[in-house]
PDB file of N, CA and C in Angstrom:
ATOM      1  N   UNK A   1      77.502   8.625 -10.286  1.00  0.00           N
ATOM      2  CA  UNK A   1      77.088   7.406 -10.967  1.00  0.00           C
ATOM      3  C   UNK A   1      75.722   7.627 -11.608  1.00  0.00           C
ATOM      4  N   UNK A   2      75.441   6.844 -13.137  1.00  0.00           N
ATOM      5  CA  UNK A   2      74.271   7.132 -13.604  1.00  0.00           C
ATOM      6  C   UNK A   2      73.525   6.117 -13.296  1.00  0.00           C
ATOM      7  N   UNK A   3      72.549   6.562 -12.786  1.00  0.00           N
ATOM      8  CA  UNK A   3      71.890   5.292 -12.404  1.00  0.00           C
ATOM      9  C   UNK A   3      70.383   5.155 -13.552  1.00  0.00           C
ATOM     10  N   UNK A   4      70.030   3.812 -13.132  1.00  0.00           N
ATOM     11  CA  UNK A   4      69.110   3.872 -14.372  1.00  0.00           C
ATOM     12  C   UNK A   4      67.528   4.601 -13.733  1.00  0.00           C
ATOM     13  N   UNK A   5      66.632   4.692 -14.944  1.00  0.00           N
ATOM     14  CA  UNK A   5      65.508   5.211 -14.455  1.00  0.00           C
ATOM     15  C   UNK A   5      64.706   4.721 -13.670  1.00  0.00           C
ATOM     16  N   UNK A   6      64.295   2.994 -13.828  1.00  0.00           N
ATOM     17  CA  UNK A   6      63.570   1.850 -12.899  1.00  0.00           C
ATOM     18  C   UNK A   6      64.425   2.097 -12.022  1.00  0.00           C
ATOM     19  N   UNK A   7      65.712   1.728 -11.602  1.00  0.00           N
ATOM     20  CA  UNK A   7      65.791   2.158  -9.977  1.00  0.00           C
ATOM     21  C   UNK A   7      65.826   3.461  -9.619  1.00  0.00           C
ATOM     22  N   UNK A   8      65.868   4.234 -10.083  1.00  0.00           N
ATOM     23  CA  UNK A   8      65.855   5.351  -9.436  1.00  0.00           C
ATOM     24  C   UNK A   8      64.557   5.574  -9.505  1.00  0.00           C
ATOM     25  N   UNK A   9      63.493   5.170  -9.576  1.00  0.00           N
ATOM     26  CA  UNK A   9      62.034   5.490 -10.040  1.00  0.00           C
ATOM     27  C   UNK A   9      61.865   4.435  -8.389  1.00  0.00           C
ATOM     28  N   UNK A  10      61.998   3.070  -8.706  1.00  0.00           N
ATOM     29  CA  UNK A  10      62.252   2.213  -7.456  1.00  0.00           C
ATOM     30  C   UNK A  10      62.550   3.089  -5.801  1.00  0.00           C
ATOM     31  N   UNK A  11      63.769   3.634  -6.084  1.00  0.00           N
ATOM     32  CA  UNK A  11      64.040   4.491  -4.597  1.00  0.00           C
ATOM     33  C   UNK A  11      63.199   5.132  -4.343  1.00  0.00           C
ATOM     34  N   UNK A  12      63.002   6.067  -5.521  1.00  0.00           N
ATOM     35  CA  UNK A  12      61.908   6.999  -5.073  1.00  0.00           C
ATOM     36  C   UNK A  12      60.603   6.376  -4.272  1.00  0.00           C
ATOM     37  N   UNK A  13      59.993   5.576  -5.352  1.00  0.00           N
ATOM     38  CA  UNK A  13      58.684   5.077  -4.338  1.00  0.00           C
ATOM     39  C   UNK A  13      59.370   4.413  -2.744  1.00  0.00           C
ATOM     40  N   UNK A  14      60.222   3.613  -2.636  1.00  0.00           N
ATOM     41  CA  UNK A  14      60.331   3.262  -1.747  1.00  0.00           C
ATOM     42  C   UNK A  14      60.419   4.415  -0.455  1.00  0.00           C
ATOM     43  N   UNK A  15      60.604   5.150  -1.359  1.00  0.00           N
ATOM     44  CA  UNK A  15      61.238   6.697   0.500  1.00  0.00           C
ATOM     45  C   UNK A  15      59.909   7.029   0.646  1.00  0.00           C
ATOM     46  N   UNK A  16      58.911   6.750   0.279  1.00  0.00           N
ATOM     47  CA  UNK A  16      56.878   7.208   0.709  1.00  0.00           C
ATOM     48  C   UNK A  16      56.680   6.548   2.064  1.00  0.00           C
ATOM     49  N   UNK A  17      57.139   5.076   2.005  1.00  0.00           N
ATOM     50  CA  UNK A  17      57.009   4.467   3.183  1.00  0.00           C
ATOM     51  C   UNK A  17      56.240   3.307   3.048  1.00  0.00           C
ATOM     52  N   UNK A  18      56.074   2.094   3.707  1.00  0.00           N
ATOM     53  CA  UNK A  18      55.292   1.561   3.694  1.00  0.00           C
ATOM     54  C   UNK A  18      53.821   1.341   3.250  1.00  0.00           C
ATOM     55  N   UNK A  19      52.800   2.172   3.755  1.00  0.00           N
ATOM     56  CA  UNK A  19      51.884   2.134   3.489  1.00  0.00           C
ATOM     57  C   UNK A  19      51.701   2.931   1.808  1.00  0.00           C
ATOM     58  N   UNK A  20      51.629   3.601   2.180  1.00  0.00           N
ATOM     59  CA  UNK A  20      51.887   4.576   0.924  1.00  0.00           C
ATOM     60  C   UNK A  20      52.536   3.617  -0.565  1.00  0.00           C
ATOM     61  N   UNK A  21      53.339   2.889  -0.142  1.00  0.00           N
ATOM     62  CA  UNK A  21      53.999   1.978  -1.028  1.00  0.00           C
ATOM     63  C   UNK A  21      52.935   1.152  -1.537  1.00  0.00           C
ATOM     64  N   UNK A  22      52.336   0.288  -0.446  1.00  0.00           N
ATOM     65  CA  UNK A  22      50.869  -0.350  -0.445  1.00  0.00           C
ATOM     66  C   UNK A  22      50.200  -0.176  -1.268  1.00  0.00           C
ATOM     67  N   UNK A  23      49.774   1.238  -1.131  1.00  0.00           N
ATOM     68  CA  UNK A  23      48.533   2.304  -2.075  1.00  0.00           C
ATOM     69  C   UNK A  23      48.985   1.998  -3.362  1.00  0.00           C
ATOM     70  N   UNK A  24      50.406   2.211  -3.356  1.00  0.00           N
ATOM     71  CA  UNK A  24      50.638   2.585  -5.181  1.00  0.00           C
ATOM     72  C   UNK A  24      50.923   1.348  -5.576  1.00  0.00           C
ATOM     73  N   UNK A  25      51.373   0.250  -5.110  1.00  0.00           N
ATOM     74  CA  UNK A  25      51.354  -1.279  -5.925  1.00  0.00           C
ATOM     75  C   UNK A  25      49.799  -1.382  -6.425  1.00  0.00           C
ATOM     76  N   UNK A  26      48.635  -1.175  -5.664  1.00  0.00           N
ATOM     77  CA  UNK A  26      47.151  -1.387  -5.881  1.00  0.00           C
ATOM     78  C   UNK A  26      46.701  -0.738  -6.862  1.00  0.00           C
ATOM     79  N   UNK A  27      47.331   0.927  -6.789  1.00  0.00           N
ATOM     80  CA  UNK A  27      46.689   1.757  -8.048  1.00  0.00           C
ATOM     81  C   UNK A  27      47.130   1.119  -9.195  1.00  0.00           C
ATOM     82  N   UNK A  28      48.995   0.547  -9.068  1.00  0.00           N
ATOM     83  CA  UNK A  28      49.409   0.382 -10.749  1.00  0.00           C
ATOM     84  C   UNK A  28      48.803  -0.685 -11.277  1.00  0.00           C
ATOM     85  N   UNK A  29      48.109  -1.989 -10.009  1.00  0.00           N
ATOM     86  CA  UNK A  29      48.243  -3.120 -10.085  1.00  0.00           C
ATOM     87  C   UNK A  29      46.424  -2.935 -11.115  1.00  0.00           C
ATOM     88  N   UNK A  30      45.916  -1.783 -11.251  1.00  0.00           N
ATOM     89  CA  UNK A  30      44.721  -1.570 -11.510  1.00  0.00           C
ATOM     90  C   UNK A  30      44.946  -0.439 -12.879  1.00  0.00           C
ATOM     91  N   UNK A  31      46.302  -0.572 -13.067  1.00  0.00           N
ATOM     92  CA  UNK A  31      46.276   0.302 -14.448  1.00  0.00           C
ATOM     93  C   UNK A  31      46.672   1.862 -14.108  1.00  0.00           C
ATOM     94  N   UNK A  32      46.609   1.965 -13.279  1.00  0.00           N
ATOM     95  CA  UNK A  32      46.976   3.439 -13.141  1.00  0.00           C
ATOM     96  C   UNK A  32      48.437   4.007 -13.058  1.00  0.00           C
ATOM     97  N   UNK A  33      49.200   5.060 -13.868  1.00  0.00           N
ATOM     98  CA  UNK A  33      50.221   5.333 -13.354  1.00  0.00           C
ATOM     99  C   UNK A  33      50.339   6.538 -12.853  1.00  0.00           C
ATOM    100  N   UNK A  34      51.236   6.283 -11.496  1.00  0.00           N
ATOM    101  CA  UNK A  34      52.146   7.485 -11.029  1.00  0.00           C
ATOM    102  C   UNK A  34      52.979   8.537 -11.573  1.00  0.00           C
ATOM    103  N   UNK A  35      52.443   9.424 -10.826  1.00  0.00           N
ATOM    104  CA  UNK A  35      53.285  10.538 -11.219  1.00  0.00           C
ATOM    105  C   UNK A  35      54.576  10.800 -11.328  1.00  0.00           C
ATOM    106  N   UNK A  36      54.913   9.997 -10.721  1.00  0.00           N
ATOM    107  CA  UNK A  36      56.322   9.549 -10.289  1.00  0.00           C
ATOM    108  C   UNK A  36      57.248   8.843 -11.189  1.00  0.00           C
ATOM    109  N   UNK A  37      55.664   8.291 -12.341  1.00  0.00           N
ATOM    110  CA  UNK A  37      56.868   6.819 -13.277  1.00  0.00           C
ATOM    111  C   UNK A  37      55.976   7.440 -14.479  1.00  0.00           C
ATOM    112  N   UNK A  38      56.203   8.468 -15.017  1.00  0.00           N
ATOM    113  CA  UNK A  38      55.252   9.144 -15.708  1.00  0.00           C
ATOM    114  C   UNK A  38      56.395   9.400 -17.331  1.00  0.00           C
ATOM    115  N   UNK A  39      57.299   9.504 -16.646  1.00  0.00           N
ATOM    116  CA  UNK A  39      58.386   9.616 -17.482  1.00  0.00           C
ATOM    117  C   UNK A  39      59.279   8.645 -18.531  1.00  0.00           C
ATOM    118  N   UNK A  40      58.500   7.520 -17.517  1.00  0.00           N
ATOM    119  CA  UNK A  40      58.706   5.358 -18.249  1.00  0.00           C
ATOM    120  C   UNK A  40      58.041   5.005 -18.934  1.00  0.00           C
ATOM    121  N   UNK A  41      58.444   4.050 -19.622  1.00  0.00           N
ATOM    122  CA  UNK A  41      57.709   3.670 -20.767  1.00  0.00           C
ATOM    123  C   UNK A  41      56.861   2.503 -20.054  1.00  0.00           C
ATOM    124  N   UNK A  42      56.061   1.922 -21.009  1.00  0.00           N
ATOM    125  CA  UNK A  42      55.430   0.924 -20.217  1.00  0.00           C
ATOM    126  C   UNK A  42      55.949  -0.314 -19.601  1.00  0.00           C
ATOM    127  N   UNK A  43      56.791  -0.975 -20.327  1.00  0.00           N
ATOM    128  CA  UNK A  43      58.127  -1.674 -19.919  1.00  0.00           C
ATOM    129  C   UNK A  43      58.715  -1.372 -19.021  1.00  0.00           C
ATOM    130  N   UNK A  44      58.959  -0.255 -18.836  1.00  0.00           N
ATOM    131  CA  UNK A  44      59.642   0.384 -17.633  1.00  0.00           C
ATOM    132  C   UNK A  44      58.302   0.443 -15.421  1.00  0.00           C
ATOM    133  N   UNK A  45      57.593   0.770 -16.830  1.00  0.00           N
ATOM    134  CA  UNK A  45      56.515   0.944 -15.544  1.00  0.00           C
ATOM    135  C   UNK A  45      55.848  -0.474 -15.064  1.00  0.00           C
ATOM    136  N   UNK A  46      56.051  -1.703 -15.560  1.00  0.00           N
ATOM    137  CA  UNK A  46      56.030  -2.683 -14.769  1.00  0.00           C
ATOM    138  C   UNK A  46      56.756  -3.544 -14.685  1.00  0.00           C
ATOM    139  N   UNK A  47      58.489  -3.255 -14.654  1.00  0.00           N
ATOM    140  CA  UNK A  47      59.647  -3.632 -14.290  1.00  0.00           C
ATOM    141  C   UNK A  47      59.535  -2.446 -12.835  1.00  0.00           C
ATOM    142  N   UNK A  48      59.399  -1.456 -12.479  1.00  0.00           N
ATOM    143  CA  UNK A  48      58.904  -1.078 -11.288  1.00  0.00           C
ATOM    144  C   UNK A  48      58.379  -1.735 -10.196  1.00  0.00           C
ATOM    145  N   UNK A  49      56.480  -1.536 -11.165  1.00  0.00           N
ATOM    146  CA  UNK A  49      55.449  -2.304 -10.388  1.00  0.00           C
ATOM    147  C   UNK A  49      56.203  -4.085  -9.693  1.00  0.00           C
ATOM    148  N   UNK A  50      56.779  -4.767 -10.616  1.00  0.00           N
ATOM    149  CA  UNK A  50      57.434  -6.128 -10.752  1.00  0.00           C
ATOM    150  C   UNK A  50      58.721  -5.951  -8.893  1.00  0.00           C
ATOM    151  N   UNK A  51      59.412  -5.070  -9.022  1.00  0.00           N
ATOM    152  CA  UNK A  51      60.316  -4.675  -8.143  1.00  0.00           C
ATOM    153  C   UNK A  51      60.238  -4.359  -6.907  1.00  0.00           C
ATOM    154  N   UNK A  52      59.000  -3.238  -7.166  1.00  0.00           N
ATOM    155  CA  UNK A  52      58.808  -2.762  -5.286  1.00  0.00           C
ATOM    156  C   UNK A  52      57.592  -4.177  -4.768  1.00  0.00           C
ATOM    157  N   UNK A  53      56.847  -4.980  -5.705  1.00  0.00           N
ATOM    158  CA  UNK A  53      56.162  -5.941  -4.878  1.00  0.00           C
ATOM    159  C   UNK A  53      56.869  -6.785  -4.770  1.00  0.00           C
ATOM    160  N   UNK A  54      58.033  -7.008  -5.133  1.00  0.00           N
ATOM    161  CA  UNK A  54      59.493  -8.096  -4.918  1.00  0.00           C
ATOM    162  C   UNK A  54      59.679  -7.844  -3.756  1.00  0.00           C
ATOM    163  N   UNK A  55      60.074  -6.184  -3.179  1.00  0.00           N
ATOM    164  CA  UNK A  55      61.000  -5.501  -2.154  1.00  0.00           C
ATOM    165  C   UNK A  55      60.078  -5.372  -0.757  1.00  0.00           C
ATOM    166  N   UNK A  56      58.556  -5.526  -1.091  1.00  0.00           N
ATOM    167  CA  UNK A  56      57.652  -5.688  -0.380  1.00  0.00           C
ATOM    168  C   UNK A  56      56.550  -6.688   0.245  1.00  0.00           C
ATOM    169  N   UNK A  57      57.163  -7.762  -0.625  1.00  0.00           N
ATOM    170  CA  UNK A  57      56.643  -8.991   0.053  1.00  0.00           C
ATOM    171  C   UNK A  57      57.580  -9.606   1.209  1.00  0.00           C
ATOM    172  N   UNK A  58      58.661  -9.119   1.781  1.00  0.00           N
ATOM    173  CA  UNK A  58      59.061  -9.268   2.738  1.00  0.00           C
ATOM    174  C   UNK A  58      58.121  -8.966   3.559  1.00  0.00           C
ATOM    175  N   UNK A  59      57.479  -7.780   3.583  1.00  0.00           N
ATOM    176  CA  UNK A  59      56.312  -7.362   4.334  1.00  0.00           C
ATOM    177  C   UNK A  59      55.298  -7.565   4.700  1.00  0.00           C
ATOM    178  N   UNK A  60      55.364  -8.656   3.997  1.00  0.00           N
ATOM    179  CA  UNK A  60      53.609  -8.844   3.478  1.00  0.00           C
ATOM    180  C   UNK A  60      52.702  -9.118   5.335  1.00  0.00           C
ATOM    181  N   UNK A  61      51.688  -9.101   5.250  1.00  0.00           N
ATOM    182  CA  UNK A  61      50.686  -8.926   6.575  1.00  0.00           C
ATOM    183  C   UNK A  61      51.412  -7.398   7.482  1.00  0.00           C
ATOM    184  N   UNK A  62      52.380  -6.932   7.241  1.00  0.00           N
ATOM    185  CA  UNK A  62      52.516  -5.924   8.277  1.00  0.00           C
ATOM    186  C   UNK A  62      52.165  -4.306   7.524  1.00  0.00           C
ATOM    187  N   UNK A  63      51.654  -3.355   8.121  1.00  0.00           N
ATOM    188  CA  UNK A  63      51.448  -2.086   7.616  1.00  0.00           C
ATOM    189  C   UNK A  63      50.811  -2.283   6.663  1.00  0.00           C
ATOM    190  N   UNK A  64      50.380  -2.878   6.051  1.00  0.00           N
ATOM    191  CA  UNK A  64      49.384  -3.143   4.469  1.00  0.00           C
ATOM    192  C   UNK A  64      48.156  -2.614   4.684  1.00  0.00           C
ATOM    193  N   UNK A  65      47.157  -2.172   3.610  1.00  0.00           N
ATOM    194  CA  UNK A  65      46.172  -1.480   3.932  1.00  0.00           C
ATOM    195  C   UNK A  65      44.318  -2.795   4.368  1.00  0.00           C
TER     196      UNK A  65
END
């Protein structure tokens, strides 16, 4: 199956882990991109950013930095 680039960009960050996840919502949330989403356009790179803080506010107060 082809999957698209935002989720598969999505999985990826998500398999870092928690904290780590943390880190990189803060860096993008400050302009910075990952190496990881380097390959996305900007559209792409905060349909990401938009996704894993969706997938991570379940979380919110636990493991956060």
């Amino acid at each position: 199956m082809n999957q698209n680039p935002v989720d598969q960009a999505v999985e990826m960050l998500c398999l870092k882990g928690c904290k780590a996840l943390w880190a990189d919502i803060a860096f993008m949330e400050e302009g910075g991109v990952l190496p990881e989403l380097a390959n996305l356009d900007e559209a792409q790179r905060r349909e990401v950013l938009a996704e894993i803080k969706s997938i991570m506010a379940v979380y919110e107060g636990s493991c956060s930095l």
